[in-house]
Protein backbone atom coordinates (compact mmCIF):
# COMPACT_ATOMS: atom_id res chain seq x y z
CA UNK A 1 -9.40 -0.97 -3.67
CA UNK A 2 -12.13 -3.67 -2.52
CA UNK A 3 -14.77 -2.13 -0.27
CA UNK A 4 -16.45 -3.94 2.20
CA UNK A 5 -20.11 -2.90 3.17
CA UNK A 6 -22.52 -4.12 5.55
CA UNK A 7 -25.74 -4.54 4.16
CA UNK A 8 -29.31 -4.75 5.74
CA UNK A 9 -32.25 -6.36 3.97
CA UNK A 10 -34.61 -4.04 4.16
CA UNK A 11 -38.91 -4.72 3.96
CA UNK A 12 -40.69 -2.44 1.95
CA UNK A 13 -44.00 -2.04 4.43
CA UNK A 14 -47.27 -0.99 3.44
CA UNK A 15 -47.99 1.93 5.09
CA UNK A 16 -47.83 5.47 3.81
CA UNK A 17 -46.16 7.00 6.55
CA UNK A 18 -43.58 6.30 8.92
CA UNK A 19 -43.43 6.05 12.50
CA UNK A 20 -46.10 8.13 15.26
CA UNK A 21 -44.55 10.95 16.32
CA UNK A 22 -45.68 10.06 19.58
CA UNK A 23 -43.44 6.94 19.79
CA UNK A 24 -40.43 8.37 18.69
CA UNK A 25 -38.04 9.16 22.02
CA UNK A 26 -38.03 12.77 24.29
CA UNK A 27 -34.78 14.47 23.28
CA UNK A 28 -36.44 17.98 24.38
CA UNK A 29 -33.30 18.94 26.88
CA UNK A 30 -30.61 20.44 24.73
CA UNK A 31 -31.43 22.32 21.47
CA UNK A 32 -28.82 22.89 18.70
CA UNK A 33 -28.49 26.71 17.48
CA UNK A 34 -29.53 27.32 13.74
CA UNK A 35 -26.30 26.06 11.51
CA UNK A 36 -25.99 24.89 8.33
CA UNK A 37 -22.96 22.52 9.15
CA UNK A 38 -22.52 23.43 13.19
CA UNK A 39 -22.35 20.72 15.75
CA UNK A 40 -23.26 20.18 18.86
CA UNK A 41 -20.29 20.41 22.02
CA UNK A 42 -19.11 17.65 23.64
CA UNK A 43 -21.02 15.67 25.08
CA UNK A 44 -19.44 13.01 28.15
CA UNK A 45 -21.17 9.82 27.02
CA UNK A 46 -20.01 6.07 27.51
CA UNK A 47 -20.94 3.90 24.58
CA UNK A 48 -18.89 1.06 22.76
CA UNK A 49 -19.43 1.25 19.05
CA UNK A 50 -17.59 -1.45 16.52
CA UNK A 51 -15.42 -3.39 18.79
CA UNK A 52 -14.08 0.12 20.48
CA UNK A 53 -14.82 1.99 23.73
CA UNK A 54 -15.86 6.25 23.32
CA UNK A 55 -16.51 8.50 26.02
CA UNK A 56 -17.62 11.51 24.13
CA UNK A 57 -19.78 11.97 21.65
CA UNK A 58 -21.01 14.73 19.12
CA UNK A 59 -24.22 15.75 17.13
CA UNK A 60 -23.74 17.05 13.60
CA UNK A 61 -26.32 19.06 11.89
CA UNK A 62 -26.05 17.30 8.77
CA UNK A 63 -27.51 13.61 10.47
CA UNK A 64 -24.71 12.25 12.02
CA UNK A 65 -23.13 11.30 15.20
CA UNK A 66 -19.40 11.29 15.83
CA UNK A 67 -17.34 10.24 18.68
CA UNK A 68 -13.63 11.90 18.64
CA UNK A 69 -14.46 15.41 17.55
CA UNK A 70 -17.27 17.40 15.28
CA UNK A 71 -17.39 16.78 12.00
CA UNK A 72 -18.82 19.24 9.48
CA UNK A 73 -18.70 17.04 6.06
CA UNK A 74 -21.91 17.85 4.40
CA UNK A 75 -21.81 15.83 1.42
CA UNK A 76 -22.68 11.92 2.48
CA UNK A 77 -19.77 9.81 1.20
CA UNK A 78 -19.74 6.02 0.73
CA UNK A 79 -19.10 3.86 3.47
CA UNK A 80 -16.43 2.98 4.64
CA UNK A 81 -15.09 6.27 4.91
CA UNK A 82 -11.43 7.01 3.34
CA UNK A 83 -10.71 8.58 6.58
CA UNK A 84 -10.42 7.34 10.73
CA UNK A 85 -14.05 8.96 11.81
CA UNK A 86 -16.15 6.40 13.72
CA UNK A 87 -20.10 8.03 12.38
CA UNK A 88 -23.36 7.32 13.04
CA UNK A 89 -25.41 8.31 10.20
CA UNK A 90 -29.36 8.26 10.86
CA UNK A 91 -29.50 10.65 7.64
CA UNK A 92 -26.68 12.11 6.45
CA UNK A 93 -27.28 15.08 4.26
CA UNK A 94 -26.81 18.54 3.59
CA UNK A 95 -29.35 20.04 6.52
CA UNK A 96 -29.81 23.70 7.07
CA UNK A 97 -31.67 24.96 10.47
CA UNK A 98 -30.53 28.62 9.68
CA UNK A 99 -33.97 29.68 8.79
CA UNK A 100 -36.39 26.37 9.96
CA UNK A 101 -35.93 23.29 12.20
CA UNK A 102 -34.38 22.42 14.93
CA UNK A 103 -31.87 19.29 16.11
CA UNK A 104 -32.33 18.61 19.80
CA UNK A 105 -30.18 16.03 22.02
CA UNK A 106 -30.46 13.94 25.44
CA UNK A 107 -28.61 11.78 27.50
CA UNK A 108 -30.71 10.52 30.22
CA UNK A 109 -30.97 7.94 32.86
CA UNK A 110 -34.42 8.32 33.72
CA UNK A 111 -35.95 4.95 35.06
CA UNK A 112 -39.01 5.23 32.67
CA UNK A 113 -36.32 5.68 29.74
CA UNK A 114 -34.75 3.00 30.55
CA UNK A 115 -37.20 0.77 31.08
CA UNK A 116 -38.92 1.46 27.72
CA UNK A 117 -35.32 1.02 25.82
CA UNK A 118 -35.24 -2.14 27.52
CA UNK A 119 -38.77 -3.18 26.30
CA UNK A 120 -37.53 -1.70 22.77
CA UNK A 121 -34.39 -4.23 22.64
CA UNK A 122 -35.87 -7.24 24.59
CA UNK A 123 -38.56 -7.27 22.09
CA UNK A 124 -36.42 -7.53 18.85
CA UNK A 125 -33.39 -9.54 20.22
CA UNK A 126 -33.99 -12.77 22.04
CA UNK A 127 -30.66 -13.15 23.21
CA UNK A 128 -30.64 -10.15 25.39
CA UNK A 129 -34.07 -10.68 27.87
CA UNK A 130 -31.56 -9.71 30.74
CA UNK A 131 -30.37 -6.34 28.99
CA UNK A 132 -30.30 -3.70 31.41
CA UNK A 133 -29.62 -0.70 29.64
CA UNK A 134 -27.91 2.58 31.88
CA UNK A 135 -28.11 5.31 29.74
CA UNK A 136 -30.15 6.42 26.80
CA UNK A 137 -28.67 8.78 23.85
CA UNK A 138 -31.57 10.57 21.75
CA UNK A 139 -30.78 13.21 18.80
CA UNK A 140 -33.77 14.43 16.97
CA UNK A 141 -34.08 16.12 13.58
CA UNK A 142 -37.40 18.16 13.46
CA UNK A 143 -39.00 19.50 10.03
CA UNK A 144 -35.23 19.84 9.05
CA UNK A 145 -34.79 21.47 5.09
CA UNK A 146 -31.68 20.86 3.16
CA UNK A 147 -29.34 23.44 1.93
CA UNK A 148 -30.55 26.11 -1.15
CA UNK A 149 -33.92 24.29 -1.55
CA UNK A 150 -35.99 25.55 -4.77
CA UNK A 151 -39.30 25.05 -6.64
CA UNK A 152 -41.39 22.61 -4.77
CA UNK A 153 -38.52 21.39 -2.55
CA UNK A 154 -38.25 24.18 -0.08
CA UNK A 155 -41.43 23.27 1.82
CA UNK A 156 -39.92 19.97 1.92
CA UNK A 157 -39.40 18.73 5.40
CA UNK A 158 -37.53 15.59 7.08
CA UNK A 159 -38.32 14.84 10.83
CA UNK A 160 -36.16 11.49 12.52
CA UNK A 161 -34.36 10.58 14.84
CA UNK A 162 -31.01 8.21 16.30
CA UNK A 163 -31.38 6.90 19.91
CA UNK A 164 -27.96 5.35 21.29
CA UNK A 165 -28.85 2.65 23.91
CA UNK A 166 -25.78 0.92 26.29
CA UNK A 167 -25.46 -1.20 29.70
CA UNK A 168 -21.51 -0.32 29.48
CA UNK A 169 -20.81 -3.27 27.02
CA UNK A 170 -23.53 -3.89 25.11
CA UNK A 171 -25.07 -1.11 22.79
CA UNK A 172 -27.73 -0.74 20.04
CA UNK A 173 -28.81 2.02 17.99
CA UNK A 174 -32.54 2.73 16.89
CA UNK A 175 -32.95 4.59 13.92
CA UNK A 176 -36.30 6.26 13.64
CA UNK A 177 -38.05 8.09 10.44
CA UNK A 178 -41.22 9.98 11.00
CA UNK A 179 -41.73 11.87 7.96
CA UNK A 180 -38.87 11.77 4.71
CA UNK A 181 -40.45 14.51 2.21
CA UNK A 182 -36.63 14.73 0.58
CA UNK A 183 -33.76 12.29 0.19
CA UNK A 184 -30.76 14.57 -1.33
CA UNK A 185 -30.91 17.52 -3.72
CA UNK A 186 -32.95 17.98 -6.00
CA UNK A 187 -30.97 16.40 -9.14
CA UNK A 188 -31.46 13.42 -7.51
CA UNK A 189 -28.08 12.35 -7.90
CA UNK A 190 -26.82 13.35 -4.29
CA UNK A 191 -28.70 11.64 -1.90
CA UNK A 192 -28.59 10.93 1.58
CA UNK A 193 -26.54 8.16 3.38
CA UNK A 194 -27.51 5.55 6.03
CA UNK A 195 -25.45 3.79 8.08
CA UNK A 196 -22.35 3.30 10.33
CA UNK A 197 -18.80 3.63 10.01
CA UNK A 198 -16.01 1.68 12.18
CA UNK A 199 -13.51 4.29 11.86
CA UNK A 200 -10.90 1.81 10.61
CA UNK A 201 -11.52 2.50 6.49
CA UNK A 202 -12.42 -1.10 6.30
CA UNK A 203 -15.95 -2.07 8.16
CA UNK A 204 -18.90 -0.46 7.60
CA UNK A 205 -22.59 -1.00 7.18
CA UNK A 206 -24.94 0.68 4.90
CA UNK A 207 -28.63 0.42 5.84
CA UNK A 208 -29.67 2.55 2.40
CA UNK A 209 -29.72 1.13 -0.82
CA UNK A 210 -27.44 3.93 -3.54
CA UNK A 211 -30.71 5.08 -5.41
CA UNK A 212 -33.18 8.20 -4.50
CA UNK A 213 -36.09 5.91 -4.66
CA UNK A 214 -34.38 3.88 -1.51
CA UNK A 215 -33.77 6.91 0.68
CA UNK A 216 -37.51 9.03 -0.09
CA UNK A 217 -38.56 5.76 1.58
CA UNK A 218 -37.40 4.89 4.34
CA UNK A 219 -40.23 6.00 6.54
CA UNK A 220 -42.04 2.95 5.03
CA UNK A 221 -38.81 0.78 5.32
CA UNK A 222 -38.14 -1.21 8.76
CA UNK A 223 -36.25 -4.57 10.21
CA UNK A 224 -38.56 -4.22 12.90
CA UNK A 225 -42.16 -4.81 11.40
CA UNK A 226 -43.03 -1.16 12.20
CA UNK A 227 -42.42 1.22 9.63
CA UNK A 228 -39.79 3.64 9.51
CA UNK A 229 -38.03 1.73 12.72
CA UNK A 230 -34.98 0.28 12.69
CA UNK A 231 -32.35 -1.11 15.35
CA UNK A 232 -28.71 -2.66 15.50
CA UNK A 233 -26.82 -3.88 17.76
CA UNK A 234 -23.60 -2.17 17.39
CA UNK A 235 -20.64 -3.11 20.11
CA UNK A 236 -19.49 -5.74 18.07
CA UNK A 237 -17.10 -6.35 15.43
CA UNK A 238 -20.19 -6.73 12.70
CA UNK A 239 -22.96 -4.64 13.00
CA UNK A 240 -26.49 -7.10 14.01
CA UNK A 241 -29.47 -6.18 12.87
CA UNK A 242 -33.04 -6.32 14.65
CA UNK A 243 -33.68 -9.51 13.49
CA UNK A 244 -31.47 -11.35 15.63
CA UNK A 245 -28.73 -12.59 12.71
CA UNK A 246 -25.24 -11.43 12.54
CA UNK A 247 -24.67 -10.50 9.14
CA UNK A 248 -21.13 -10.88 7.66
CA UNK A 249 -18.96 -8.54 5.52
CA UNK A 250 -19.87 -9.09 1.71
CA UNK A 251 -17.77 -7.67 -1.18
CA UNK A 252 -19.64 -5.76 -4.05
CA UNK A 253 -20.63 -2.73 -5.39
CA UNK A 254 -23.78 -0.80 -5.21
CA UNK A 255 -25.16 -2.17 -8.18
CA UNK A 256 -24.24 -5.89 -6.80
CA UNK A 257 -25.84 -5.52 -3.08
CA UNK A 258 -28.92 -3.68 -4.54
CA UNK A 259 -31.11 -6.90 -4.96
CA UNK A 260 -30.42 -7.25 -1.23
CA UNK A 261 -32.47 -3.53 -0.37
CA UNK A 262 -35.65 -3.94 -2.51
């Protein structure tokens, strides 16, 4: 069956490392219990996402966000999904906090939030200089492992984070990478997934190009000119990317859309 993906060209940027630590959003008001494939509860949260309205939404240990109910899938699949789940993924992979890390949430509507989302989305969107957003979503993955790490990988950490933005109508997401020391497991062959899916097996949009290299670098990656930061505008029927163009559905393969990620 034809799949249709979204795809983002991505800039390979200079630096070494991705985004301060200091500029990624405060999510310090609810922290997740060590799990290895756990979520979050529900959380009462308006945000349109793909052309549809959710009220709830739900953090996943393994780097995703879902709307209708948890969902515990730990190896990252290929978007569009087979199934009906409407996902965020910021960096979907197998992520244990058993032993180490920690995934903390926040929904706010603190002024100073707000107004700093707003300067966040006015700057990379010129259509939207009267955006007032209402609420701000922040999940954070800190120093997070992957499952049955061995040899060198099991000091290997992975800190980012997904920050849901909304007036009501309009909505963006900012994905944000602060340090990616792993991409998958270690046979390089299953590796993390970026991206969102509509929910309708159909629309989708993959941020990550299908190879290890792509993923182990996406703190250096952007569409914003700062490294490891990324944001979409997501309400719509297409998913719009930072720099202002809607980009249309495109039939291929991974192989085909890969000289669109390098």
């Amino acid at each position: 069956m034809a799949v249709f993906i979204l795809i983002v060209s991505l800039k390979l940027m200079s630096a070494v490392s991705g985004i301060d630590f200091e500029d990624m959003y405060p999510s310090d008001d609810q922290l997740m219990g060590p799990t290895l494939d756990g979520s979050s509860p529900v959380i009462f949260f308006n945000f349109p996402f793909f052309n549809n309205f959710y009220d709830t939404i739900y953090v996943n240990n393994n780097g995703h966000l879902t709307f209708n109910s948890q969902y515990w899938q730990y190896i990252p699949q290929s978007l569009p999904l087979s199934d009906n789940t409407p996902l965020i993924a910021v960096f979907w992979m197998d992520v244990d906090t058993r032993s180490t890390g920690q995934v903390w949430y926040k929904l706010s509507n603190d002024s100073a939030l707000l107004s700093r989302a707003k300067a966040d989305i006015t700057a990379y969107f010129d259509l939207q200089t009267s955006f007032q957003p209402t609420s701000v979503f922040t999940a954070t993955w800190l120093d997070v492992p992957y499952w049955q790490a061995a040899g060198d990988d099991r000091t290997k950490r992975n800190t980012f984070q997904v920050v849901l933005v909304t007036d009501g109508s309009t909505s963006f997401a900012m994905f944000h990478y602060q340090k990616i020391e792993w991409a998958g497991y270690a046979n390089n062959i299953t590796k993390a997934v970026v991206g969102f899916n509509a929910g309708d097996t159909l629309n989708s949009f993959t941020v990550n190009n299908s190879d290890y290299t792509d993923v182990i670098n996406l703190e250096q990656r952007s569409n914003t000119g700062v490294p490891g930061k990324f944001i979409f505008r997501v309400d719509g029927t297409t998913i719009e990317a930072a720099s202002g163009s809607e980009l249309t559905k495109q039939y291929c393969c991974h192989d085909q859309c890969s000289r669109f990620l390098k």
